[in-house]
Protein backbone atom coordinates (compact mmCIF):
# COMPACT_ATOMS: atom_id res chain seq x y z
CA UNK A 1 14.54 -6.64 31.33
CA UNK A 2 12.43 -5.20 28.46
CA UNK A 3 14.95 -7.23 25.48
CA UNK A 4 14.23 -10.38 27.65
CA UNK A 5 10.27 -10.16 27.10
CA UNK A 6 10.59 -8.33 23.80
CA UNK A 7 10.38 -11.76 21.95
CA UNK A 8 7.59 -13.72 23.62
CA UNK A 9 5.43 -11.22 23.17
CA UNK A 10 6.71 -10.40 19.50
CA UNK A 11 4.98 -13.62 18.89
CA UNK A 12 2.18 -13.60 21.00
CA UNK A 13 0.99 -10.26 19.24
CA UNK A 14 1.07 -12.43 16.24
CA UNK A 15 -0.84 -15.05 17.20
CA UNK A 16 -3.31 -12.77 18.53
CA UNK A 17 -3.82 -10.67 15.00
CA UNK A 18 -3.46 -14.59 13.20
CA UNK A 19 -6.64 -15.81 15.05
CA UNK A 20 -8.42 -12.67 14.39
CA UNK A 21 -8.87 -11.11 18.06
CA UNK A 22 -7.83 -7.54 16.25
CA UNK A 23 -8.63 -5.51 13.58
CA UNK A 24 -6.16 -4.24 11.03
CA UNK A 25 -6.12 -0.46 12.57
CA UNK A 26 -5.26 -1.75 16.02
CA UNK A 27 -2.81 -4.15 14.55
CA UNK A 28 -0.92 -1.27 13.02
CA UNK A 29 -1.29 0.63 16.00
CA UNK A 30 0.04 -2.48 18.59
CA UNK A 31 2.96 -2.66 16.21
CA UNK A 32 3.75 1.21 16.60
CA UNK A 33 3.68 0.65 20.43
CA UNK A 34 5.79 -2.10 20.72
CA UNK A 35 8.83 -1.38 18.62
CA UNK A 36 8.19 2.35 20.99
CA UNK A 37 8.34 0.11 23.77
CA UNK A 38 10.71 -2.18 22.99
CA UNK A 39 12.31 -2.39 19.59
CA UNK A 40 11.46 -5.01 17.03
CA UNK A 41 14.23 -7.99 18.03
CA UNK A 42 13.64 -9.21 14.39
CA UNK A 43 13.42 -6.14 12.41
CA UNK A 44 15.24 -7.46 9.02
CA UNK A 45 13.03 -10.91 9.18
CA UNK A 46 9.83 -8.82 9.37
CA UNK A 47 11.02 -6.40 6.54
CA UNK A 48 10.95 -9.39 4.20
CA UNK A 49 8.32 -11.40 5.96
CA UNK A 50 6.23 -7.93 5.34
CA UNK A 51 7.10 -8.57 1.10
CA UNK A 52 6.36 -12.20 1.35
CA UNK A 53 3.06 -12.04 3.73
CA UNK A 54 1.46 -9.27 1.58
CA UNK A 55 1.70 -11.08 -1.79
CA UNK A 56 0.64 -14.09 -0.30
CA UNK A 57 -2.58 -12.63 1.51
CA UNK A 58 -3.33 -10.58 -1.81
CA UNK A 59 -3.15 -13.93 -4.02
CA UNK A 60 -5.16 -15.93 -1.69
CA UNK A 61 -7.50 -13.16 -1.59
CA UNK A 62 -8.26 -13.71 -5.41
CA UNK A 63 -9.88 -16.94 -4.54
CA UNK A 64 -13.46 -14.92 -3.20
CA UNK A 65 -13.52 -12.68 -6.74
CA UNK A 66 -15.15 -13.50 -9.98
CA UNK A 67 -13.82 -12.46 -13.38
CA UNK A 68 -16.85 -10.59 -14.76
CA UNK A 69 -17.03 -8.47 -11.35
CA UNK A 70 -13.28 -8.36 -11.23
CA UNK A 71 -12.86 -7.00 -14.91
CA UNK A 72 -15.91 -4.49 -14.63
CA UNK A 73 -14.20 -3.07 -11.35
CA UNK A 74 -10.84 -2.53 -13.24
CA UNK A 75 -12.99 -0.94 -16.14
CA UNK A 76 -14.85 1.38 -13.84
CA UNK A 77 -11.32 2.43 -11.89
CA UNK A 78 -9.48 2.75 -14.98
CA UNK A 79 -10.11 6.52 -16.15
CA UNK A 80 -9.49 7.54 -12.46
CA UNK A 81 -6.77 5.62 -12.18
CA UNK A 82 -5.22 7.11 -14.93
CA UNK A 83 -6.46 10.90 -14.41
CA UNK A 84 -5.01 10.66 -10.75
CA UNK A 85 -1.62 9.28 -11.71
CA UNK A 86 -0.66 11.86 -14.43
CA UNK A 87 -1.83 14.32 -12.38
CA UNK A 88 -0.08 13.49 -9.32
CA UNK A 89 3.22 12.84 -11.01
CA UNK A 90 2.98 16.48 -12.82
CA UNK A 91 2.02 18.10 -9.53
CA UNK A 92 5.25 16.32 -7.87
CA UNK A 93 7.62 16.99 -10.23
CA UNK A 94 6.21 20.78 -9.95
CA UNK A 95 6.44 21.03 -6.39
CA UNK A 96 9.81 19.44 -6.18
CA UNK A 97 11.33 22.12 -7.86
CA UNK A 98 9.47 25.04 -6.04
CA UNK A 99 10.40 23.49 -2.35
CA UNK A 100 14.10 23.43 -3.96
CA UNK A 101 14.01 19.59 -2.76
CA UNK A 102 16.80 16.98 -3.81
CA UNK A 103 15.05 15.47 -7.12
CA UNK A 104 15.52 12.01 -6.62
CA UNK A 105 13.86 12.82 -3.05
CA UNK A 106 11.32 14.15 -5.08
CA UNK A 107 10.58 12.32 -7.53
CA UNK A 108 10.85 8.80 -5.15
CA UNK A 109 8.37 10.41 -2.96
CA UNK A 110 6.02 11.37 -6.37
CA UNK A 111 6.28 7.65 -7.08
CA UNK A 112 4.94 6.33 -4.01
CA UNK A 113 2.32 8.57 -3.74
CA UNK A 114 1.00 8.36 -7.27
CA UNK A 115 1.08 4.40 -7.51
CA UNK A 116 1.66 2.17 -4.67
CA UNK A 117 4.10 3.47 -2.16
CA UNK A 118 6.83 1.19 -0.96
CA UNK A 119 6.93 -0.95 -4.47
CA UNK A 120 6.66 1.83 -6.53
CA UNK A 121 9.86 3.63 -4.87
CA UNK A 122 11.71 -0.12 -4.78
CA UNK A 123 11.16 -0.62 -8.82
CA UNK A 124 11.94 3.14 -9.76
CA UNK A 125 14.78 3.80 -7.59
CA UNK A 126 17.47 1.35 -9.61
CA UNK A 127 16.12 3.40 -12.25
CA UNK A 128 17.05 6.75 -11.49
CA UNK A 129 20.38 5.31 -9.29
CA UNK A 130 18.78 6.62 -6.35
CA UNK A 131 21.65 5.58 -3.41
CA UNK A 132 20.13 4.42 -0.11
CA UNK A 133 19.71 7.26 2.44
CA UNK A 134 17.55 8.92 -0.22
CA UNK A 135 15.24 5.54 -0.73
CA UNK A 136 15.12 5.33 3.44
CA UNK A 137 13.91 8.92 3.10
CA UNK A 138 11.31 8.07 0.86
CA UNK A 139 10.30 4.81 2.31
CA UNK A 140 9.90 6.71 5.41
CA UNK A 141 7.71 9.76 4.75
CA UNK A 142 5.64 7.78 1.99
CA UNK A 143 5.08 5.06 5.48
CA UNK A 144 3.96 7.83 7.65
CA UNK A 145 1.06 8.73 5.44
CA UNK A 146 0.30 4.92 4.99
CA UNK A 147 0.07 4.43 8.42
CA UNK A 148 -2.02 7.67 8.83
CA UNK A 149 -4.40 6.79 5.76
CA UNK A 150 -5.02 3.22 7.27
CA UNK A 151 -6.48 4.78 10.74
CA UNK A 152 -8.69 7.57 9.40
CA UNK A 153 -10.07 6.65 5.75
CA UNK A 154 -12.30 4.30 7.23
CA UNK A 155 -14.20 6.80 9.79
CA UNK A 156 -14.18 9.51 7.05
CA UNK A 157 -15.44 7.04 4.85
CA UNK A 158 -18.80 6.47 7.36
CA UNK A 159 -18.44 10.10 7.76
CA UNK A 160 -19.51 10.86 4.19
CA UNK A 161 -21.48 7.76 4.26
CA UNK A 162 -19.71 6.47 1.14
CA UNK A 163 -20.87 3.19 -0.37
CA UNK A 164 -18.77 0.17 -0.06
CA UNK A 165 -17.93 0.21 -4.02
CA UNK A 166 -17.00 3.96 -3.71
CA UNK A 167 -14.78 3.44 0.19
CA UNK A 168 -12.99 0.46 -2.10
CA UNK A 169 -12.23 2.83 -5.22
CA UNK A 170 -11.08 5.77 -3.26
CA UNK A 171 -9.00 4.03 -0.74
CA UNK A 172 -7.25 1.87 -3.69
CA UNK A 173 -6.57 5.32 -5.74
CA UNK A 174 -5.77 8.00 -2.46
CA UNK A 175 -3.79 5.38 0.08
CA UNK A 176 -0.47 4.56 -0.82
CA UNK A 177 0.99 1.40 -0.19
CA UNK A 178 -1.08 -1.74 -0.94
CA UNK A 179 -0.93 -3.09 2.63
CA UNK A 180 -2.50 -0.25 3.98
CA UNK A 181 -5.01 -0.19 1.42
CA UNK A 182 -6.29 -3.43 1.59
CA UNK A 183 -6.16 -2.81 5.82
CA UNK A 184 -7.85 0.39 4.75
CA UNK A 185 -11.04 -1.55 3.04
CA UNK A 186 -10.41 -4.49 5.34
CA UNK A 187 -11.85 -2.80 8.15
CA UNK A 188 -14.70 -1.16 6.22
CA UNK A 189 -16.28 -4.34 4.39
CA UNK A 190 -16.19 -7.34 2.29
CA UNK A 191 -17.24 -5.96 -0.62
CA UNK A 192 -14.96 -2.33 -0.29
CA UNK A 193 -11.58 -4.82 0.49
CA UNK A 194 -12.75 -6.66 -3.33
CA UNK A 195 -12.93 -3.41 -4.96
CA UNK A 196 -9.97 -1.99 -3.23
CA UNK A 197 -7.51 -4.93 -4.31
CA UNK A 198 -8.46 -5.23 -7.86
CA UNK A 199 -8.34 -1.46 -8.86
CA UNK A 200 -4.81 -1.45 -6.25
CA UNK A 201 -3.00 -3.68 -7.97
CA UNK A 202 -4.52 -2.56 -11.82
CA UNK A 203 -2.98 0.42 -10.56
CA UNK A 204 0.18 -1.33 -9.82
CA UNK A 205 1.04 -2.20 -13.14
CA UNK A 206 1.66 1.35 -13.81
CA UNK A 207 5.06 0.84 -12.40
CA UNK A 208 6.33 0.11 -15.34
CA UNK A 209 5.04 2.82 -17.51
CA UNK A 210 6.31 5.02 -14.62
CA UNK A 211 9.78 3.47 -14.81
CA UNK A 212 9.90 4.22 -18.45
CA UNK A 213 9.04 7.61 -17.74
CA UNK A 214 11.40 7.97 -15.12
CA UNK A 215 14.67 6.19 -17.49
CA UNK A 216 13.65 9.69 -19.72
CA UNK A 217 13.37 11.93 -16.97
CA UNK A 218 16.88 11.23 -15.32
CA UNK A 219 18.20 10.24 -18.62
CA UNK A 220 18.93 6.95 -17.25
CA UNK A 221 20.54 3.88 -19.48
CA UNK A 222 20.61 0.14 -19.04
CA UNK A 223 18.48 -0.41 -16.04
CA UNK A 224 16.30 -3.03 -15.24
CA UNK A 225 12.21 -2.54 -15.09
CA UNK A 226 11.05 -4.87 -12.15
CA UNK A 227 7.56 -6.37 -12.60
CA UNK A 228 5.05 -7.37 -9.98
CA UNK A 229 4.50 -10.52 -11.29
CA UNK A 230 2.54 -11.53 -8.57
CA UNK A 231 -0.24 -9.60 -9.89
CA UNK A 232 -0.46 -12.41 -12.43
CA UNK A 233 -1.12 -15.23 -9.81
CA UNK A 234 -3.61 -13.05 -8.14
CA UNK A 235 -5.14 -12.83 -11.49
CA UNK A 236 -5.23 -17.42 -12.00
CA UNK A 237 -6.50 -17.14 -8.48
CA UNK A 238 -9.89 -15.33 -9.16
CA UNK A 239 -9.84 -17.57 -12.64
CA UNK A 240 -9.99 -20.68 -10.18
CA UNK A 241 -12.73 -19.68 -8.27
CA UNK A 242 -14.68 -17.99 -11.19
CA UNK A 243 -14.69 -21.83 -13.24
CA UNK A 244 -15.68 -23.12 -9.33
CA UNK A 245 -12.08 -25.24 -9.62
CA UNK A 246 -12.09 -25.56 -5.89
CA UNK A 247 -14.67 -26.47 -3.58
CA UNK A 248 -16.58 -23.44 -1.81
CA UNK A 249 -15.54 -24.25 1.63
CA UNK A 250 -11.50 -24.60 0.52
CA UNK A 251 -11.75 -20.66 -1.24
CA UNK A 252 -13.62 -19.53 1.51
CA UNK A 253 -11.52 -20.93 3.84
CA UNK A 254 -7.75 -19.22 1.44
CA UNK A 255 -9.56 -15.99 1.42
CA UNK A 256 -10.27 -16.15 5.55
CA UNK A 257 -6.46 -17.00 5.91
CA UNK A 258 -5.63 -14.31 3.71
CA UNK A 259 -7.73 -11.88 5.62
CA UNK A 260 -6.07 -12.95 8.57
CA UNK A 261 -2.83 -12.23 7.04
CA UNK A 262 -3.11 -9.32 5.90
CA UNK A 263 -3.81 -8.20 10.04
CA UNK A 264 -0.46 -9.66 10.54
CA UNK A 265 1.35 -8.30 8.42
CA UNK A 266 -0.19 -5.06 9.40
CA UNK A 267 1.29 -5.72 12.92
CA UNK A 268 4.90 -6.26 11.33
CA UNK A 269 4.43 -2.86 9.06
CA UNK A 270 3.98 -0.89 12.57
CA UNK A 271 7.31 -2.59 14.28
CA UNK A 272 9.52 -1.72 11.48
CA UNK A 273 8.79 1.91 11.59
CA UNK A 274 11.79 3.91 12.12
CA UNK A 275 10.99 6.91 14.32
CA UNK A 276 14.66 8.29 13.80
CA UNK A 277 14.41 8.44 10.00
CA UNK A 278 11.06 10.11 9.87
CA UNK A 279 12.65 12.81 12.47
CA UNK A 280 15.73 13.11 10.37
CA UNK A 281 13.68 13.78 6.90
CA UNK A 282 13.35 17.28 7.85
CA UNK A 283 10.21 19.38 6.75
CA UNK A 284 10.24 19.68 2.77
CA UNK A 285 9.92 15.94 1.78
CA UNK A 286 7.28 16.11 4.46
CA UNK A 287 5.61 18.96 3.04
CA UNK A 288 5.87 17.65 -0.46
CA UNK A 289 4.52 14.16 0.40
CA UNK A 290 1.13 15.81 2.72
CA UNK A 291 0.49 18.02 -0.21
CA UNK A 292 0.49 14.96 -2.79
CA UNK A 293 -1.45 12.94 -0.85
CA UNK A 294 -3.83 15.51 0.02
CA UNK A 295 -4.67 16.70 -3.56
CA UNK A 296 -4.76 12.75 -4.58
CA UNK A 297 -7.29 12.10 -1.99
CA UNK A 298 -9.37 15.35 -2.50
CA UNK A 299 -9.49 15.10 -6.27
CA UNK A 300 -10.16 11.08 -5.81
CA UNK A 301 -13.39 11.14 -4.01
CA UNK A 302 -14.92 14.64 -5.89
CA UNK A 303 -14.38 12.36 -8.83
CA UNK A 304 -16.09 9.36 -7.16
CA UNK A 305 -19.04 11.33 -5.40
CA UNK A 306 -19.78 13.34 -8.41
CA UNK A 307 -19.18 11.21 -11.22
């Protein structure tokens, strides 16, 4: 009975987060309960449709930024940016050793957490010849904490009363994985979900100097660095709307889209979540990924407040 129904309302979820009836938090949440519930019936399809949506959403949310703002927000995120990611990637490497975890667990789970979660383990695990039950691992503990981050930055966030610029710096630098980011900052405002996506994917880039590192590290030879080259369309898009290219009402219009599917894809992040894995990762990469995140986000916002 449940498989028959699981499809119609697959879709009609969908079409509720597409015309905006939910917010990105309950979007996550509805697609934790459903694949609970039922399962998701199109698992693989949403796993790329997640890749696909996200870039989309993110480029068509370059068409409501301006250069000048754009480039001062990258210059006022760089130093922490930087700061955080050395840091983070010292402190994993550190702590992988002392929990006696596998080090390609380790240093997968560093990777997400330091940079951008999900992409960050897909471009550095070729790299180290990481085989797949330890990238599911990974994938799956780094996910948790996404998830997590994406329901309670925003009410600690109004908590500390944080600004909009500083919500937008913190949750691109302490959350993970861009989606969640960007539903992070979504829910929190305009002006926090501009911030958040231009430091987030500034921050991206650092994949490759982190694949670099990571070919020394292992002592790997003759892999391939992948680049997020959508960063670069993302980057035409706010150069369209800064020269005014495009009528007002059409950008408005792409970034309103965009917003709308970012919820979506939120929805599709929550079905593909794989209770079994996360039970199956055991304590340590658990305890290694909490402590990461928890020193990145502590460290993150005492260098926001106070500098």
């Amino acid at each position: 009975m449940l498989s028959k129904i699981a499809k119609p309302i697959f879709f009609i979820l969908i079409l509720v987060a597409l015309l905006g009836f939910i917010n990105s938090p309950t979007a996550l949440l509805l697609g934790f309960l459903f694949t609970f519930i039922f399962s998701n019936p199109y698992l693989k399809q949403s796993q790329k449709a997640i890749q696909i949506l996200l870039k989309v959403a993110v480029v068509g949310l370059g068409f409501g930024m301006f250069i000048k703002e754009t480039l001062q927000t990258s210059k006022d995120g760089l130093s922490l940016t930087f700061y955080s990611i050395v840091l983070t990637v010292a402190f994993g490497i550190i702590l992988t050793k002392w929990l006696k975890l596998d080090r390609k667990l380790g240093h997968l789970i560093t990777s997400g957490t330091s940079i951008c979660g999900g992409s960050a383990i897909a471009a550095v695990s070729p790299v180290i010849n990481a085989d797949g039950k330890t990238i599911s691992l990974a994938l799956g503990v780094v996910f948790l904490l996404n998830s997590v981050a994406l329901l309670i930055f925003p009410p600690i966030g109004s908590i500390l009363n944080l600004t909009q610029h500083q919500f937008g710096l913190w949750a691109a630098i302490a959350i993970h994985d861009t989606s969640s980011v960007v539903g992070a900052a979504l829910s929190y405002g305009d002006e926090a979900l501009k911030i958040a996506t231009t430091v987030k994917l500034s921050r991206t880039l650092w994949i490759i100097p982190l694949s670099v590192f990571s070919m020394f590290l292992f002592k790997s030879k003759g892999q391939k660095i992948k680049i997020p080259y959508f960063i670069f369309l993302f980057i035409l898009a706010i150069l369209i709307n800064s020269y005014e290219i495009l009528p007002a009402v059409i950008s408005s219009n792409i970034v309103l889209i965009s917003k709308r599917l970012l919820i979506v894809t939120l929805f599709l992040v929550g079905t593909t979540v794989s209770f079994s894995d996360i039970k199956q990762t055991g304590f340590k990469p658990i305890v290694l990924a909490l402590s990461l995140w928890i020193f990145i986000s502590i460290f993150s916002l005492v260098y926001i407040i106070y500098q």
